[in-house]
Protein backbone atom coordinates (compact mmCIF):
# COMPACT_ATOMS: atom_id res chain seq x y z
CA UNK A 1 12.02 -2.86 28.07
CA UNK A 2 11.53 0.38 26.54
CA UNK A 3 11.46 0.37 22.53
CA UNK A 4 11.25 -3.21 22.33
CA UNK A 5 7.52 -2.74 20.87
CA UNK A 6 8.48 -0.37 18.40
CA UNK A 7 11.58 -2.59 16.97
CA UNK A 8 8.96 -5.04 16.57
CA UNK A 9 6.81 -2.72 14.37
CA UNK A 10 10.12 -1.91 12.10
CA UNK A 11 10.79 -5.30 12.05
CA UNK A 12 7.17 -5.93 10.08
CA UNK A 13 7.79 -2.86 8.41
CA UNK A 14 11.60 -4.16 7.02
CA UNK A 15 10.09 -7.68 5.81
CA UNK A 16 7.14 -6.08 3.63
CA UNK A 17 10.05 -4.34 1.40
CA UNK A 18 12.22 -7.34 0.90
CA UNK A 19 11.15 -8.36 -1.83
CA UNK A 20 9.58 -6.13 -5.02
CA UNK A 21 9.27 -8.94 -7.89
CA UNK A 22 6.64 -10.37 -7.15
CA UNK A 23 5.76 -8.16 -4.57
CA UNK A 24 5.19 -9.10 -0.60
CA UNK A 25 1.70 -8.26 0.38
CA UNK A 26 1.54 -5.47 2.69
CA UNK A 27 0.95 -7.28 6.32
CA UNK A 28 -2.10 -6.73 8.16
CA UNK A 29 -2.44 -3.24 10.22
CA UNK A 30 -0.58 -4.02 13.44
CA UNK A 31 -3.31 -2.39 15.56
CA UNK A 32 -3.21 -3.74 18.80
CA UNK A 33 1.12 -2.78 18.70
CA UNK A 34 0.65 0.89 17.27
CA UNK A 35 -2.25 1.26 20.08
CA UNK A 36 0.70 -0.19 22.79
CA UNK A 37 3.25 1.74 21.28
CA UNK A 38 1.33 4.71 21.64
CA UNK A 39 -0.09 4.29 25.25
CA UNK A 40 3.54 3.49 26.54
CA UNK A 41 4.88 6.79 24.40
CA UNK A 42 2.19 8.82 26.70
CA UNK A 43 3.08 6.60 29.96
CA UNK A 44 7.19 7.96 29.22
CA UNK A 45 5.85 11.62 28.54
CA UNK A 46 3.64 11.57 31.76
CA UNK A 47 6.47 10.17 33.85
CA UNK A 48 8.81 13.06 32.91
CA UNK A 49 6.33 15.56 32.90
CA UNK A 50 5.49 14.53 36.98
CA UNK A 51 9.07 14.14 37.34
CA UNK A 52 10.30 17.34 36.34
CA UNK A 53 7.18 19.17 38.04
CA UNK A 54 8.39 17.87 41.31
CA UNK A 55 12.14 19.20 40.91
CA UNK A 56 13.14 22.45 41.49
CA UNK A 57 17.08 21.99 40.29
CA UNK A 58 17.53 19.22 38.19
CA UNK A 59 20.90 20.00 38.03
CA UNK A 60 21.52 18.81 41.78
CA UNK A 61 20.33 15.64 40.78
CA UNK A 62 22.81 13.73 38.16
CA UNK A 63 20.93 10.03 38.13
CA UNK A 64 17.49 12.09 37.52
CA UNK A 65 18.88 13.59 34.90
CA UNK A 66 20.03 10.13 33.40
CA UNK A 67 16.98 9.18 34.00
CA UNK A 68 14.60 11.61 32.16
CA UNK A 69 17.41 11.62 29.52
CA UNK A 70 16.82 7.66 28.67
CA UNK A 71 12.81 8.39 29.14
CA UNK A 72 13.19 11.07 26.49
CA UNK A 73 14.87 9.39 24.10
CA UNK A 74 12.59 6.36 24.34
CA UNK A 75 9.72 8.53 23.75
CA UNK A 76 11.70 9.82 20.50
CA UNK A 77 12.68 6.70 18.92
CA UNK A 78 8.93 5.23 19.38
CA UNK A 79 7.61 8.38 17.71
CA UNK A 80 10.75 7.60 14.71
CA UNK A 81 9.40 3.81 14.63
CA UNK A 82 5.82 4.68 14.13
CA UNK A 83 6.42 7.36 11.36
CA UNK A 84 8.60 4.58 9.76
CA UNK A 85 6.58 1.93 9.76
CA UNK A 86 3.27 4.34 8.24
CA UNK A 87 5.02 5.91 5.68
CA UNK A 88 6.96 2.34 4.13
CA UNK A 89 3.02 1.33 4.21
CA UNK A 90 1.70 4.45 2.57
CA UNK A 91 4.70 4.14 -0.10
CA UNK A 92 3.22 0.35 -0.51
CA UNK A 93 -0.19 1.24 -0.70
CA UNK A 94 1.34 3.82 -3.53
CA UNK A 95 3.05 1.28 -5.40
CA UNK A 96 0.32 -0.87 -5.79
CA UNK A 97 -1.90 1.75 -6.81
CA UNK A 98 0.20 2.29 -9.61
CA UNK A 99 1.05 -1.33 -10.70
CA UNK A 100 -3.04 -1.45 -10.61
CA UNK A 101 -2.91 1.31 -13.37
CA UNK A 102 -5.07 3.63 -10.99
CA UNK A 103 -7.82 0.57 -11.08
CA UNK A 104 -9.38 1.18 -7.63
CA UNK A 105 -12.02 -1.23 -7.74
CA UNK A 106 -9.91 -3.84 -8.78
CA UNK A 107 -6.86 -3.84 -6.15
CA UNK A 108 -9.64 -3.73 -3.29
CA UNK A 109 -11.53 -6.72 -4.92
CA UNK A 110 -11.18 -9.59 -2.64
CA UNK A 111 -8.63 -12.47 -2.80
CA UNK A 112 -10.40 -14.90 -5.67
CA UNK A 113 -7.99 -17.94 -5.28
CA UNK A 114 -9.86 -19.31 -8.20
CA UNK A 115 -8.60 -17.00 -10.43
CA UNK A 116 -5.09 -17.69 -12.82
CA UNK A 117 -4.16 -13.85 -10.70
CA UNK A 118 -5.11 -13.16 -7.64
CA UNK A 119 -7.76 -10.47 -7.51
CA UNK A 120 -6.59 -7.58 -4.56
CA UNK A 121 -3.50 -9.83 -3.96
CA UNK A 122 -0.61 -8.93 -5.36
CA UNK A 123 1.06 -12.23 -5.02
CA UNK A 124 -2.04 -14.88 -5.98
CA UNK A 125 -1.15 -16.94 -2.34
CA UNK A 126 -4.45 -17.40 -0.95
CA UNK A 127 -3.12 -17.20 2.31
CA UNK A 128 -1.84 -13.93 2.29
CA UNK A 129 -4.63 -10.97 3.42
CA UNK A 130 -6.60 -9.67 0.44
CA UNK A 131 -5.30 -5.52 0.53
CA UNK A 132 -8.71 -4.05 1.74
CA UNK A 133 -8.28 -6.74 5.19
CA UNK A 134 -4.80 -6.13 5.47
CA UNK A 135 -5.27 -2.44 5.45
CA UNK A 136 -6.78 0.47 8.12
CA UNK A 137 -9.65 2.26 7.84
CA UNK A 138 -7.56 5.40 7.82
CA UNK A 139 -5.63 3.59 4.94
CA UNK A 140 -8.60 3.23 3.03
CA UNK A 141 -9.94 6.36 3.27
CA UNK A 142 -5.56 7.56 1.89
CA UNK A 143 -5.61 5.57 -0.85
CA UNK A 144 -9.40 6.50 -2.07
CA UNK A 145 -8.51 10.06 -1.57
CA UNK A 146 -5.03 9.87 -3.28
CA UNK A 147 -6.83 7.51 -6.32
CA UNK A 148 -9.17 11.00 -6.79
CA UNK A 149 -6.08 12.99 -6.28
CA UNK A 150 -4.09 12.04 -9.17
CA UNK A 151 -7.31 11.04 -11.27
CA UNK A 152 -7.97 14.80 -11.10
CA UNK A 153 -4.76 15.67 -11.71
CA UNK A 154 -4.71 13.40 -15.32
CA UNK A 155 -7.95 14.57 -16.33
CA UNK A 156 -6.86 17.41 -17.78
CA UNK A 157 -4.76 15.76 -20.60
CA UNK A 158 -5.75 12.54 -20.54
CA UNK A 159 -6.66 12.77 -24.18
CA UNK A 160 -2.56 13.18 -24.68
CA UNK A 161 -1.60 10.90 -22.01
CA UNK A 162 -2.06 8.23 -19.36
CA UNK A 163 0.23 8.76 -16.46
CA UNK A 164 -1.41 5.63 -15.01
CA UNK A 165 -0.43 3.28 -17.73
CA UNK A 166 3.07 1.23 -17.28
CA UNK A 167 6.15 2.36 -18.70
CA UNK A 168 8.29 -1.06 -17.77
CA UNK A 169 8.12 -1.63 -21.60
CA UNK A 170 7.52 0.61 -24.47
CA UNK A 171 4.53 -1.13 -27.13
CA UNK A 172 6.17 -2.28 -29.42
CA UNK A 173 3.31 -2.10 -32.10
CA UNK A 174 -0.19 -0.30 -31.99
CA UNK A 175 -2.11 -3.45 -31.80
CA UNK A 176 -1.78 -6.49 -29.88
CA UNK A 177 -2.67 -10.35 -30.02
CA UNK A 178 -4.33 -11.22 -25.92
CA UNK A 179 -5.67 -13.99 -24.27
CA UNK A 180 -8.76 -13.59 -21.83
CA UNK A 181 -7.18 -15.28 -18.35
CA UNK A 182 -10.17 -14.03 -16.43
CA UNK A 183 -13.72 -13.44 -17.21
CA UNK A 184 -14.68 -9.87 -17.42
CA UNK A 185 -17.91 -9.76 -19.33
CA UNK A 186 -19.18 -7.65 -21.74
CA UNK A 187 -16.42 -4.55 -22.15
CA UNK A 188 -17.31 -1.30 -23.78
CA UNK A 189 -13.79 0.35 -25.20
CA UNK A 190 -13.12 3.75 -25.47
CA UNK A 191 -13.74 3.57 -29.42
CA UNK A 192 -17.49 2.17 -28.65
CA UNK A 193 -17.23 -1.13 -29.64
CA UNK A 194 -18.11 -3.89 -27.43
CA UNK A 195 -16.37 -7.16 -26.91
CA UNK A 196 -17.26 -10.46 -24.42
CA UNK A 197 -14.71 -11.32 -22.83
CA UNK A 198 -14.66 -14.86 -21.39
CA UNK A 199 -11.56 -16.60 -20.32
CA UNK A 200 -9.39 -18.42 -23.03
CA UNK A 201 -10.88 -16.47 -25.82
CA UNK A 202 -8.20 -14.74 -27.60
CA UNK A 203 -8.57 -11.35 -29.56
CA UNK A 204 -6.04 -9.05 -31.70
CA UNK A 205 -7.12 -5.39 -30.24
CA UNK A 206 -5.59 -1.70 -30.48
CA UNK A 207 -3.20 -2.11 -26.98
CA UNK A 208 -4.24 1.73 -26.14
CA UNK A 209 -7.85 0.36 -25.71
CA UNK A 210 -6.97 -2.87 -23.66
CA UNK A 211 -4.01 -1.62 -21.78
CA UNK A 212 -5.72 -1.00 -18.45
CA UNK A 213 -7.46 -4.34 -18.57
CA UNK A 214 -3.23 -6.08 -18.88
CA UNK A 215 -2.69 -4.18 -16.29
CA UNK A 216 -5.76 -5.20 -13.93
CA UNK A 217 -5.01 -8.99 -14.98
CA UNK A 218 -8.08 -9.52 -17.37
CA UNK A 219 -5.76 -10.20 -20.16
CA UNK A 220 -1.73 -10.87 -21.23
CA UNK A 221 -0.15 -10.63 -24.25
CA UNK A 222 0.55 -13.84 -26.52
């Protein structure tokens, strides 16, 4: 029946924001149903296209009318489905670009289920899709281009302030004691000085200079 495709595509769409702490992982790109979707949106507009070119007076036909009337309105509500279901995924993509802190390279890392947080999964369950496999190519390329985007647009005062860094809590003090929950290697802060970081070690840093490494899961506060 007509729509029943698309309601399945909100449907996917609906579950992927039921939850925001911890977050869902944004599904894999339903493909193969956007693809359907699509062919049987140009199958209705063909059908009323040939229908109408082979009328002369609609108006001397009332179940035609009804007819092209349900067609049409099945070709809008597919069109409403699939611009619902792409923009709650771009507004996920989004989120997560910003719980990342703007770390690109990090939130398409794939799934390390070895790791205390799951690297490119927002929830650690190894059996949900890393976020580079669960996303499109044309997703990619969105949130690449809207990572350069707002890095551009911070650049210019970055020196005064990070729009990327969290706000859920305001430091509390200007340095802060961390533990290393995942090995990152040798780190070069912003102030030059150089630190190994190896799981379990624990270190009492400026938070201005570590704050993106919280954020990408390298470290928590004690």
């Amino acid at each position: 029946m007509h729509g029943d495709q698309a309601l399945q595509l909100v449907t996917i769409a609906h579950r992927s924001t039921l939850a925001t702490a911890p977050q869902l992982p944004i599904p894999k790109y339903s493909q193969k149903l956007v693809l359907d979707i699509c062919l049987e949106t140009r199958q209705l507009g063909d059908a009323i296209a040939h229908a109408t070119a082979s009328v002369e007076n609609l108006t001397q036909d009332p179940a035609l009318i009804c007819a092209l009337t349900i067609k049409h309105l099945a070709v809008r509500r597919n069109k409403r489905c699939l611009l619902a279901y792409l923009h709650t995924r771009i507004g996920g993509i989004k989120e997560r670009w910003w719980d990342a802190g703007g770390a690109l390279a990090h939130l398409l890392a794939p799934f390390d289920a070895s790791s205390t947080l799951g690297v490119g999964n927002s929830t650690g369950d190894p059996d949900a899709p890393d976020l580079r496999s669960a996303l499109s190519q044309q997703e990619l390329d969105l949130m690449r281009d809207y990572s350069s985007l707002v890095l551009d647009y911070k650049s210019d005062f970055l020196d005064v302030l990070d729009i990327a860094a969290p706000i859920g809590r305001p430091p509390g003090e200007l340095f802060v004691d961390v533990r290393v929950v995942r090995d990152a290697g040798e780190i070069v802060l912003e102030n030059g000085a150089r630190f190994e970081f190896t799981k379990g070690s624990r270190f009492y840093l400026e938070r201005a200079l570590i704050e993106r490494l919280i954020v990408q899961g390298y470290l928590e506060e004690m």
